[in-house]
Structures are given as structure tokens and as C-alpha cells.
PDB file of N, CA and C in Angstrom:
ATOM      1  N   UNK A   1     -23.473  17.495  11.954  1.00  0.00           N
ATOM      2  CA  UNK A   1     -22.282  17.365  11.145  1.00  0.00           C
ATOM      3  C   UNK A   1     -21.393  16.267  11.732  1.00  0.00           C
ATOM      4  N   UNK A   2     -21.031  15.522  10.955  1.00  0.00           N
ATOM      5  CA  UNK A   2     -20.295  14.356  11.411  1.00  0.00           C
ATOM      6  C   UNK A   2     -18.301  14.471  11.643  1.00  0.00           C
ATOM      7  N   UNK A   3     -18.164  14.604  12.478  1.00  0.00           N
ATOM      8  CA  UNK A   3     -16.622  15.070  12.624  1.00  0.00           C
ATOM      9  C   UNK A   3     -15.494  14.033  12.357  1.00  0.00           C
ATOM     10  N   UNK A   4     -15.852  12.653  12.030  1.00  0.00           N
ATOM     11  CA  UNK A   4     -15.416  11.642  11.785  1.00  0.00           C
ATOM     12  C   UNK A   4     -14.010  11.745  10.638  1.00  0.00           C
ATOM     13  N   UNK A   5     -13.263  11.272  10.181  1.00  0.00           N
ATOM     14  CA  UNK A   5     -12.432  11.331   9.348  1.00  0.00           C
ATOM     15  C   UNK A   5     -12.751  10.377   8.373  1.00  0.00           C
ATOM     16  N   UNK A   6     -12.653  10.731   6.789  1.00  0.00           N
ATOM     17  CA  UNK A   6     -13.050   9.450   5.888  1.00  0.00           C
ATOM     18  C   UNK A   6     -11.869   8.746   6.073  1.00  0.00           C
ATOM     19  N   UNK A   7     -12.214   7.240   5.970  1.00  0.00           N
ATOM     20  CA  UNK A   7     -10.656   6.197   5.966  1.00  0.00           C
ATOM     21  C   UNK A   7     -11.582   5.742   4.596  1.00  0.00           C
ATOM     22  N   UNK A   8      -9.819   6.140   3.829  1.00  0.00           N
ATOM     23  CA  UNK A   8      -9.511   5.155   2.785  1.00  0.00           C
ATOM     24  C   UNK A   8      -8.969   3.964   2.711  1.00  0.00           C
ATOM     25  N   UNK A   9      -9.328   2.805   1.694  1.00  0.00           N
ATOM     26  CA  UNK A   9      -8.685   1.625   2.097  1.00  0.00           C
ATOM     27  C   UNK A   9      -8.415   1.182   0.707  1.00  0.00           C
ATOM     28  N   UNK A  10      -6.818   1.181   0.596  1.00  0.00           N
ATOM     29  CA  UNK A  10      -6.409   0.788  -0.825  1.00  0.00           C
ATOM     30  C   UNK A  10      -6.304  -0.983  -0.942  1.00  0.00           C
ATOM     31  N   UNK A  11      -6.839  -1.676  -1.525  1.00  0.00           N
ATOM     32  CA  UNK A  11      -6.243  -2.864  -1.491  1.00  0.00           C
ATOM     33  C   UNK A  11      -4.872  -3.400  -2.857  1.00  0.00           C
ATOM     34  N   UNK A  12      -4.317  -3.632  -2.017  1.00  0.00           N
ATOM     35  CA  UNK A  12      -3.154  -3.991  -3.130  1.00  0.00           C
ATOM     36  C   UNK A  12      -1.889  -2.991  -2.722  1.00  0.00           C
ATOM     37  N   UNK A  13      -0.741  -3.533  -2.467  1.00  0.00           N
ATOM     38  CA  UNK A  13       0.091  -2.235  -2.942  1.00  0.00           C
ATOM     39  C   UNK A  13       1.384  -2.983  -4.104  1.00  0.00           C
ATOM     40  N   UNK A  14       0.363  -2.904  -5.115  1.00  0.00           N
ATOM     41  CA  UNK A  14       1.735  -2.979  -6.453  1.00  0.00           C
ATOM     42  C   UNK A  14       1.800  -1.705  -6.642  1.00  0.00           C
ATOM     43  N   UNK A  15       1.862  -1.535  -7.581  1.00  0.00           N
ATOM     44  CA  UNK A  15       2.372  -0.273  -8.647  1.00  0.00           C
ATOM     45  C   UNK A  15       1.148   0.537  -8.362  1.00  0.00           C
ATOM     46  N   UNK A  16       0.071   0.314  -8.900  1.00  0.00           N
ATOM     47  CA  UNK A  16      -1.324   1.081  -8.730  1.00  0.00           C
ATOM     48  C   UNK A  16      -1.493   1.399  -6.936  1.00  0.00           C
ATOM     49  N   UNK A  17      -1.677   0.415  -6.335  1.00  0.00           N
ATOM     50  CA  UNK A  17      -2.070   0.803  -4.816  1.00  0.00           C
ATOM     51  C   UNK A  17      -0.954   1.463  -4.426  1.00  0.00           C
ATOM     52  N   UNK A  18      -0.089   1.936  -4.554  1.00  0.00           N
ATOM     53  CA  UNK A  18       0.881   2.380  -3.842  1.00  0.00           C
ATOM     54  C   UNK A  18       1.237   3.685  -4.407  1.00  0.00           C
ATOM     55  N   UNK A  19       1.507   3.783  -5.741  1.00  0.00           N
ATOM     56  CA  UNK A  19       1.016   5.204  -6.416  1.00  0.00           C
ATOM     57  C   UNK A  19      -0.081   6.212  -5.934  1.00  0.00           C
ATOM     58  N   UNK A  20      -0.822   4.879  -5.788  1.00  0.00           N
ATOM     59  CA  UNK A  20      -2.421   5.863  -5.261  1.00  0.00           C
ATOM     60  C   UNK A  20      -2.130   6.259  -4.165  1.00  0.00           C
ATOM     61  N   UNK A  21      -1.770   5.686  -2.893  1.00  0.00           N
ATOM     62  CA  UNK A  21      -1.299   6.343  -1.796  1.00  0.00           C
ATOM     63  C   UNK A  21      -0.241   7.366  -2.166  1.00  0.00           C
ATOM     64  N   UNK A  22       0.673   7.287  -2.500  1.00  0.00           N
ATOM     65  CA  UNK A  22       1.780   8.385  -2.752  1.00  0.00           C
ATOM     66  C   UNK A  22       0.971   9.506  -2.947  1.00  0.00           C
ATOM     67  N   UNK A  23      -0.050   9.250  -3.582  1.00  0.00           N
ATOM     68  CA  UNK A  23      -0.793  10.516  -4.455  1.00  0.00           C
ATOM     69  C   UNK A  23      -1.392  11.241  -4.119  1.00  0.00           C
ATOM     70  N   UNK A  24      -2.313  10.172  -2.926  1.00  0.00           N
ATOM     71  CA  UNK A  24      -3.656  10.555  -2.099  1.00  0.00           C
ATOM     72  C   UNK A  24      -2.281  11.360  -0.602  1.00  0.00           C
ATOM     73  N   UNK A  25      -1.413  11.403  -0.331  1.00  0.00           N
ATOM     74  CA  UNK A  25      -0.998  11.997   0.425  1.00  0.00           C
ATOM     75  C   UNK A  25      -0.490  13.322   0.052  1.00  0.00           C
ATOM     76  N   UNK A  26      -0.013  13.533  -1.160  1.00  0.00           N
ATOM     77  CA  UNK A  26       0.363  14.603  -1.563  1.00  0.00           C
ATOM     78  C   UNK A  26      -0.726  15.916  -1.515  1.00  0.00           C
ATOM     79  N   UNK A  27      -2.263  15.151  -1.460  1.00  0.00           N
ATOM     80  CA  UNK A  27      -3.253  16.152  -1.636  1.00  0.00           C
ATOM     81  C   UNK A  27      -3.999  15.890  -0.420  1.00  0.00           C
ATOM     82  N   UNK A  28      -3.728  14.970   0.416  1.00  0.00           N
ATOM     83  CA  UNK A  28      -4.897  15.197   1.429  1.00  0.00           C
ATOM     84  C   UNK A  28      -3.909  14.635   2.649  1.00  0.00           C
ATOM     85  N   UNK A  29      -4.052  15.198   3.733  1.00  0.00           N
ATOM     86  CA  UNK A  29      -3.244  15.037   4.842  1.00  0.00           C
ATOM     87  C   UNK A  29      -3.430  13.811   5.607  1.00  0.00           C
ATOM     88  N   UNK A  30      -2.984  13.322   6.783  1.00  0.00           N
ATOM     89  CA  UNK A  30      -3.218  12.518   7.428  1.00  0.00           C
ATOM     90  C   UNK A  30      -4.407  13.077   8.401  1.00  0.00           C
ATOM     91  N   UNK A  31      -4.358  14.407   8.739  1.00  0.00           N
ATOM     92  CA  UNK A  31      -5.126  14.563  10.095  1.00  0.00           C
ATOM     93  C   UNK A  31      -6.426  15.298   8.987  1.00  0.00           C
ATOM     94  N   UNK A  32      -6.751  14.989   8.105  1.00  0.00           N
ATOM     95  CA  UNK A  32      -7.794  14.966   7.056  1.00  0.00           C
ATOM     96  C   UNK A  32      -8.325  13.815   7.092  1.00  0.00           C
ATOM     97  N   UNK A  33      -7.650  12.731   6.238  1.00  0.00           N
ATOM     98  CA  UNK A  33      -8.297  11.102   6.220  1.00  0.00           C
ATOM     99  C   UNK A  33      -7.129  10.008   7.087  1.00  0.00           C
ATOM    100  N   UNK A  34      -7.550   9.164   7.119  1.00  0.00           N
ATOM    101  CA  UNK A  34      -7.188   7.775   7.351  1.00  0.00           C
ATOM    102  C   UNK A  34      -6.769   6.974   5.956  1.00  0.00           C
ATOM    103  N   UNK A  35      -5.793   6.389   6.068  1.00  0.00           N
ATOM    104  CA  UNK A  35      -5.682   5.172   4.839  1.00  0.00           C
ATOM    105  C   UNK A  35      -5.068   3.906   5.374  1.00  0.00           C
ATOM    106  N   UNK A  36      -5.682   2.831   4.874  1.00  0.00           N
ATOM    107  CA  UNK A  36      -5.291   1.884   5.206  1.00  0.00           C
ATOM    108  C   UNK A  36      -5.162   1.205   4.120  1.00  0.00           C
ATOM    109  N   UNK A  37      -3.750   0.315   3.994  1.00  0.00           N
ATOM    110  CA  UNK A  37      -3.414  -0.387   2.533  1.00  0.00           C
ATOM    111  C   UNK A  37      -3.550  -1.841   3.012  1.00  0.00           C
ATOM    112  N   UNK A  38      -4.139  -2.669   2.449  1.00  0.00           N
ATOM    113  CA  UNK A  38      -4.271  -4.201   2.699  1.00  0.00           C
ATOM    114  C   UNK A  38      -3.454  -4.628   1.736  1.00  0.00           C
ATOM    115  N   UNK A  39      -2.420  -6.085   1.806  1.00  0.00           N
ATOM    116  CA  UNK A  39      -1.867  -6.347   0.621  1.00  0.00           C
ATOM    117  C   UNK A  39      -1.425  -7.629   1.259  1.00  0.00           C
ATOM    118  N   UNK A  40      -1.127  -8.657   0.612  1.00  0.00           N
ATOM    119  CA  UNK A  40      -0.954 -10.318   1.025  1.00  0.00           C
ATOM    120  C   UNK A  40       0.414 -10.026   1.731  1.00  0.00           C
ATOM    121  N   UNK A  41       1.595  -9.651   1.194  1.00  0.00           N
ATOM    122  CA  UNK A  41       2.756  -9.664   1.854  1.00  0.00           C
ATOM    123  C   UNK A  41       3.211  -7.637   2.207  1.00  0.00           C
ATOM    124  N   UNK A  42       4.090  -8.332   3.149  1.00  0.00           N
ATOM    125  CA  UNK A  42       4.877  -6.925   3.322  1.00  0.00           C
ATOM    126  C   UNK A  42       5.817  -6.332   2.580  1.00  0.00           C
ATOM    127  N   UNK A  43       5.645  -6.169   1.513  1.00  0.00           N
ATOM    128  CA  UNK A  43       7.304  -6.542   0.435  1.00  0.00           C
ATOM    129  C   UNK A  43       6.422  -5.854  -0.818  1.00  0.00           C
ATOM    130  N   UNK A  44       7.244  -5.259  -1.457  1.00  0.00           N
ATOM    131  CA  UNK A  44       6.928  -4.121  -2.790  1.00  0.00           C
ATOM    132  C   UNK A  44       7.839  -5.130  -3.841  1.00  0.00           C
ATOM    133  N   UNK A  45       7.755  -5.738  -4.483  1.00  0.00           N
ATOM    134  CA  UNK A  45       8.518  -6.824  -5.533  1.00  0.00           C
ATOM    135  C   UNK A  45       8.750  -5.590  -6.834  1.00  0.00           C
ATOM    136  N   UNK A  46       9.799  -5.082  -7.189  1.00  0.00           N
ATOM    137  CA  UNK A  46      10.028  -4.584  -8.479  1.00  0.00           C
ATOM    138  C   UNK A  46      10.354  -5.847  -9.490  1.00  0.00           C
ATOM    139  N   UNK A  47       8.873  -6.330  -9.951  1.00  0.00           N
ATOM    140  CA  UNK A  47       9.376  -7.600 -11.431  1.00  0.00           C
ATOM    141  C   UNK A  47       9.969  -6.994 -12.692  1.00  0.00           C
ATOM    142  N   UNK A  48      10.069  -5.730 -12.865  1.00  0.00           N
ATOM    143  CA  UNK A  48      10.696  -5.363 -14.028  1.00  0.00           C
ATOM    144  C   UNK A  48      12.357  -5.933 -13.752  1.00  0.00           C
ATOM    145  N   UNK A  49      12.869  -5.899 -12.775  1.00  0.00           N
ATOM    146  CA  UNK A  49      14.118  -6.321 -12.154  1.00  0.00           C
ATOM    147  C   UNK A  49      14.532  -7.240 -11.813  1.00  0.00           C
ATOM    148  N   UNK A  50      13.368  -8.134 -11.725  1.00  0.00           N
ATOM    149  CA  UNK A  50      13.348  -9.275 -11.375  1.00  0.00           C
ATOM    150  C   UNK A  50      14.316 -10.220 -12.040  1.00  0.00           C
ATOM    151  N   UNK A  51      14.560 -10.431 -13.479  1.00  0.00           N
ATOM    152  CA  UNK A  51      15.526 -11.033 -14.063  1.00  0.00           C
ATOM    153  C   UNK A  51      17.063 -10.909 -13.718  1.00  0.00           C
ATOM    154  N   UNK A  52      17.537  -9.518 -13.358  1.00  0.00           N
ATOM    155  CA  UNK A  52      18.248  -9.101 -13.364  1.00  0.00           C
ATOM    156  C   UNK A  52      19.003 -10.034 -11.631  1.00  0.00           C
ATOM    157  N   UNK A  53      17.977 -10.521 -11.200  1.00  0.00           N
ATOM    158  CA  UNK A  53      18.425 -10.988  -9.825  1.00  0.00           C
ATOM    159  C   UNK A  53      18.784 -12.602 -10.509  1.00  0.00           C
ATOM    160  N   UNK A  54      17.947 -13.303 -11.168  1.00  0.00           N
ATOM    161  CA  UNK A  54      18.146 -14.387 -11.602  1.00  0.00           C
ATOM    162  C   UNK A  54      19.469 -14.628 -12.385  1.00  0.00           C
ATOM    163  N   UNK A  55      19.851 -13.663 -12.798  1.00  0.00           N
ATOM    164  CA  UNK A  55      21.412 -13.658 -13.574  1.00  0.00           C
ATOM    165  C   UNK A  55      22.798 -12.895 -12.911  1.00  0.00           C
ATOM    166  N   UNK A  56      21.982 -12.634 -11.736  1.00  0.00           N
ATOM    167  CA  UNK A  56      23.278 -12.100 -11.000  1.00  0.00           C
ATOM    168  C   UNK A  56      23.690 -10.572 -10.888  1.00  0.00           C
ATOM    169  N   UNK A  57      22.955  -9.854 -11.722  1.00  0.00           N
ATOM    170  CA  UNK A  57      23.297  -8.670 -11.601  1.00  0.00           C
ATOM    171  C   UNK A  57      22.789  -8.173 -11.003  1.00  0.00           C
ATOM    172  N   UNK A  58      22.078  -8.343  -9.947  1.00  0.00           N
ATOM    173  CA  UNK A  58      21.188  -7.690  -8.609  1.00  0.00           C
ATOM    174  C   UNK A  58      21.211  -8.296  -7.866  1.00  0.00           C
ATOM    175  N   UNK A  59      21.660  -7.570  -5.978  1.00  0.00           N
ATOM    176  CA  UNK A  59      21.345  -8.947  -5.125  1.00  0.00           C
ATOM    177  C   UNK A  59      19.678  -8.948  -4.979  1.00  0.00           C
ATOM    178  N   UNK A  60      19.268  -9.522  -4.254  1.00  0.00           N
ATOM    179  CA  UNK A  60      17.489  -9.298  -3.920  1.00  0.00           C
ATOM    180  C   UNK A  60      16.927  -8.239  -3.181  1.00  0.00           C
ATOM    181  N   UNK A  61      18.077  -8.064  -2.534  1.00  0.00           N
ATOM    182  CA  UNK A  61      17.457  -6.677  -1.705  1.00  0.00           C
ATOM    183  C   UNK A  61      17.517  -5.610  -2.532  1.00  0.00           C
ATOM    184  N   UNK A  62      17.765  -5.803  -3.670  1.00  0.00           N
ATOM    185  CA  UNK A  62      17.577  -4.781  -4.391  1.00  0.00           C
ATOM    186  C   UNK A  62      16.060  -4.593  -5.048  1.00  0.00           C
ATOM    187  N   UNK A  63      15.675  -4.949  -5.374  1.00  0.00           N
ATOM    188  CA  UNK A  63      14.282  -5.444  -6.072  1.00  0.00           C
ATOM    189  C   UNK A  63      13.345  -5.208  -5.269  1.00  0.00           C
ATOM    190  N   UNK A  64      13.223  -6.006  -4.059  1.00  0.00           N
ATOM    191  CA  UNK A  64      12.095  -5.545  -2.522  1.00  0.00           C
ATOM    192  C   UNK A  64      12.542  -4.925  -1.785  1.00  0.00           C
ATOM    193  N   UNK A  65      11.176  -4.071  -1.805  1.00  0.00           N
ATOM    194  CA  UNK A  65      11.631  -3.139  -0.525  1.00  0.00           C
ATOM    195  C   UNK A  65       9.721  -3.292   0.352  1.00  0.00           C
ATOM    196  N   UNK A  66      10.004  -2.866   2.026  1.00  0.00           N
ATOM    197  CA  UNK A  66       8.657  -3.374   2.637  1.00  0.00           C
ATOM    198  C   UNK A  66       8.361  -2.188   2.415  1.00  0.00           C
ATOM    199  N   UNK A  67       6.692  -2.292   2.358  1.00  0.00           N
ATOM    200  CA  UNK A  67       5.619  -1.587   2.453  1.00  0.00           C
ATOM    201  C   UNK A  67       5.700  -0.701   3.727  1.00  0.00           C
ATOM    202  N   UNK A  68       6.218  -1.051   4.333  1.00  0.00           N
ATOM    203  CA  UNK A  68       6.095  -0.263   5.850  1.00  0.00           C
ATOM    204  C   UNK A  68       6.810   0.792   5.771  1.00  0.00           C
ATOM    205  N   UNK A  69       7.913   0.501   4.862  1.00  0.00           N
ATOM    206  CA  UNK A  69       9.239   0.932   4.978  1.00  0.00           C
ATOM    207  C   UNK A  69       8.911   2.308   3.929  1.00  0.00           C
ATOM    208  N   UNK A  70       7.973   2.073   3.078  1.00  0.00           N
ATOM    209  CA  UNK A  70       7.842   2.819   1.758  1.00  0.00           C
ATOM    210  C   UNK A  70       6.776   3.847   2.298  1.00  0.00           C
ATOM    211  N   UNK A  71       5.695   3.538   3.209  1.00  0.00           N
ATOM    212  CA  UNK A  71       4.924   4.777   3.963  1.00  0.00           C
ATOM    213  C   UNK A  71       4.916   5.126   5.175  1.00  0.00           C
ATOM    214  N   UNK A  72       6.027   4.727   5.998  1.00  0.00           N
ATOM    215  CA  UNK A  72       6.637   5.246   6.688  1.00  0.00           C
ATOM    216  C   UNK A  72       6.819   6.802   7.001  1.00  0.00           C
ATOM    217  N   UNK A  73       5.915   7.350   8.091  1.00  0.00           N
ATOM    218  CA  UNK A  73       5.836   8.768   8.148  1.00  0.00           C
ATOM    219  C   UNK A  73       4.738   9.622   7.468  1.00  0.00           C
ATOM    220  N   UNK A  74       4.384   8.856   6.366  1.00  0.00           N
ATOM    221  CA  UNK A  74       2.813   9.643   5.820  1.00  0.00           C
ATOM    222  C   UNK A  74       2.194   8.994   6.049  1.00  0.00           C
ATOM    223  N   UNK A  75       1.830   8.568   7.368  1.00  0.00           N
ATOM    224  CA  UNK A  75       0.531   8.267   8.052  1.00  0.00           C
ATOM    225  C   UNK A  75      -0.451   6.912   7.523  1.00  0.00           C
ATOM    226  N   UNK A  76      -0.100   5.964   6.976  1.00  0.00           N
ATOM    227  CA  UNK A  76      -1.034   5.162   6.477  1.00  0.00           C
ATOM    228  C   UNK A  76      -0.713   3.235   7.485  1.00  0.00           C
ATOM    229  N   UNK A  77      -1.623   3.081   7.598  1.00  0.00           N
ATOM    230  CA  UNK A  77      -1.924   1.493   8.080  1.00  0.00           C
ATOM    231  C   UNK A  77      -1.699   0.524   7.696  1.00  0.00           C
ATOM    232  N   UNK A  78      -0.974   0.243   7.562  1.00  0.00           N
ATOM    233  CA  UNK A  78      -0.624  -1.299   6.600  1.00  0.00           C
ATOM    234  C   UNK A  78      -1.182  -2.732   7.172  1.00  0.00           C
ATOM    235  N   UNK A  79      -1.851  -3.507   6.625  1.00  0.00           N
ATOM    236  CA  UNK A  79      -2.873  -4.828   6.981  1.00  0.00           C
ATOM    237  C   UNK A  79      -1.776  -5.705   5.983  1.00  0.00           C
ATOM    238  N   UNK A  80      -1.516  -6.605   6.724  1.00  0.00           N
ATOM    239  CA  UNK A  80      -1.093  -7.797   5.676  1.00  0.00           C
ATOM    240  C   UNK A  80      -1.989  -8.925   6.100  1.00  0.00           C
ATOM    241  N   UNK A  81      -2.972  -8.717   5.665  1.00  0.00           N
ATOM    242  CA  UNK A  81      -4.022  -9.865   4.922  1.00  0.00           C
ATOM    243  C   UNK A  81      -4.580 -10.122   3.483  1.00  0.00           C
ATOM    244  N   UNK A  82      -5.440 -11.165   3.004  1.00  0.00           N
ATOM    245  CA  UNK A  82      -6.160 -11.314   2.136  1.00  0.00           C
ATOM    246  C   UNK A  82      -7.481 -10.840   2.515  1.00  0.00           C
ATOM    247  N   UNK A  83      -7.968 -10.406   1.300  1.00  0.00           N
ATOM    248  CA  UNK A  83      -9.454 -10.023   1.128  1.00  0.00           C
ATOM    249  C   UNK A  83     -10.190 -11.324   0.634  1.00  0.00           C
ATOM    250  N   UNK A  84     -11.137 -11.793   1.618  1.00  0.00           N
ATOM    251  CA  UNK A  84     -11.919 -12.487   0.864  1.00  0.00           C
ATOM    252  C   UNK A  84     -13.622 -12.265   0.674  1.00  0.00           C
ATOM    253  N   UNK A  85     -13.592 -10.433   1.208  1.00  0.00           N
ATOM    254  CA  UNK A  85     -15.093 -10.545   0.360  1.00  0.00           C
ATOM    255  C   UNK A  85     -15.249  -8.815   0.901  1.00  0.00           C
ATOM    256  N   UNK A  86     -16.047  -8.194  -0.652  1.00  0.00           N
ATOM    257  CA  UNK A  86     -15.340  -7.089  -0.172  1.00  0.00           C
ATOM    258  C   UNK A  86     -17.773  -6.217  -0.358  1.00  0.00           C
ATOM    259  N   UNK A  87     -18.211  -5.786   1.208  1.00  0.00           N
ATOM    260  CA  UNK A  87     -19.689  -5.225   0.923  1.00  0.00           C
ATOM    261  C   UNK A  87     -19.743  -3.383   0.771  1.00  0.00           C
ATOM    262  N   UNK A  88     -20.202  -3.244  -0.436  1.00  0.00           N
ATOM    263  CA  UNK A  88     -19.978  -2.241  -0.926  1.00  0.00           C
ATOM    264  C   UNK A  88     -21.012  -0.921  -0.021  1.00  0.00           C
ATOM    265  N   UNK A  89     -22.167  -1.850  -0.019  1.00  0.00           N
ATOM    266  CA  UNK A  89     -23.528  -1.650   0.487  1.00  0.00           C
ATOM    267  C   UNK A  89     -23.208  -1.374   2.078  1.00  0.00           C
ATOM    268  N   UNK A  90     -22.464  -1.547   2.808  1.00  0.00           N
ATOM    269  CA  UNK A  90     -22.251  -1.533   4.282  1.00  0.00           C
ATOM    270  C   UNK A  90     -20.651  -0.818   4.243  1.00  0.00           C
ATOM    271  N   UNK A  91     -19.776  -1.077   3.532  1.00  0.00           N
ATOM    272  CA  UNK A  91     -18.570  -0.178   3.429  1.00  0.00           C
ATOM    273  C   UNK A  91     -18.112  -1.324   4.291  1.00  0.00           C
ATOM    274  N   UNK A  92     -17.444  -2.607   4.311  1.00  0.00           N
ATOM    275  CA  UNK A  92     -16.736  -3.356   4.850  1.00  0.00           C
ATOM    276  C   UNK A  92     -16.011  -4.334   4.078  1.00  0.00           C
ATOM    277  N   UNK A  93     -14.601  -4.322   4.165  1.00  0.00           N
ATOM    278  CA  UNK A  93     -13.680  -5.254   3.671  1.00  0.00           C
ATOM    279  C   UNK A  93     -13.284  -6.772   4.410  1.00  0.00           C
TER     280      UNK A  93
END
């Protein structure tokens, strides 16, 4: 029996990758799996809001907030890199 922990690895954290983590923690613990989120920057961009900064009615810090900052305490890894090749067959990003 293998005592290992599965690590998950979300790539992306927009809206979808980051939901999914929210989600995947609500049902499965940290000292259950591993997750690790890969995503180009450290920064969660709300573009629905985005205008709202261009005209003044938002400063910017309103709009981004970091990734670190957002799973902070439920246990997950944050990578700020690019993926450039992802083997399905070997399980490596």
C-alpha cells in the first residue's frame, strides 16, 4: 500500500483554477492531498472591474489581490511559472 499523498496540480488561477482549489479544500484536507497551483503571475486580476479602475472609480488595489494571499492557510503551493509542456503519460508538468 502506498502511503504517499496524491498532489494535485491546478494550472491557472483565474476564476476556474482558483474556484477549484477553494473547492478541492472544502472536501479534502491538506494532510489528505497536496496542491500545487502554477500560474504566470502572483496577482488574481478581477477584469469584470477592471473598467471601473480606468475611470476612476476604483483604486487598483482594489481589483488584485495575490494568490498567496487568497490560499493562505489552506495549505496549497503556489509556483509562479509558465508551463511549457505538460506529460500526461509520466504525470509531469
Amino acid at each position: 500500500m502506498n502511503s504517499k499523498k496524491p498532489h494535485i496540480v491546478i494550472l491557472g488561477a483565474g476564476f476556474g483554477g482558483l474556484y477549484t482549489f477553494l473547492h478541492l479544500r472544502k472536501h479534502v484536507s491538506a494532510r489528505r492531498a497536496d496542491i500545487t497551483i502554477i500560474n504566470k503571475t502572483n496577482h488574481f486580476l478581477f477584469t469584470p472591474l477592471l473598467h471601473e479602475v480606468a475611470t476612476g472609480g476604483l483604486a487598483h488595489h482594489q481589483v488584485v489581490e495575490s494568490i498567496r494571499q487568497i490560499t493562505y492557510k489552506k495549505g496549497a503551493n503556489v509556483l509562479v511559472a509558465e508551463v511549457k509542456n505538460i506529460n500526461t503519460a509520466h504525470k509531469i508538468v
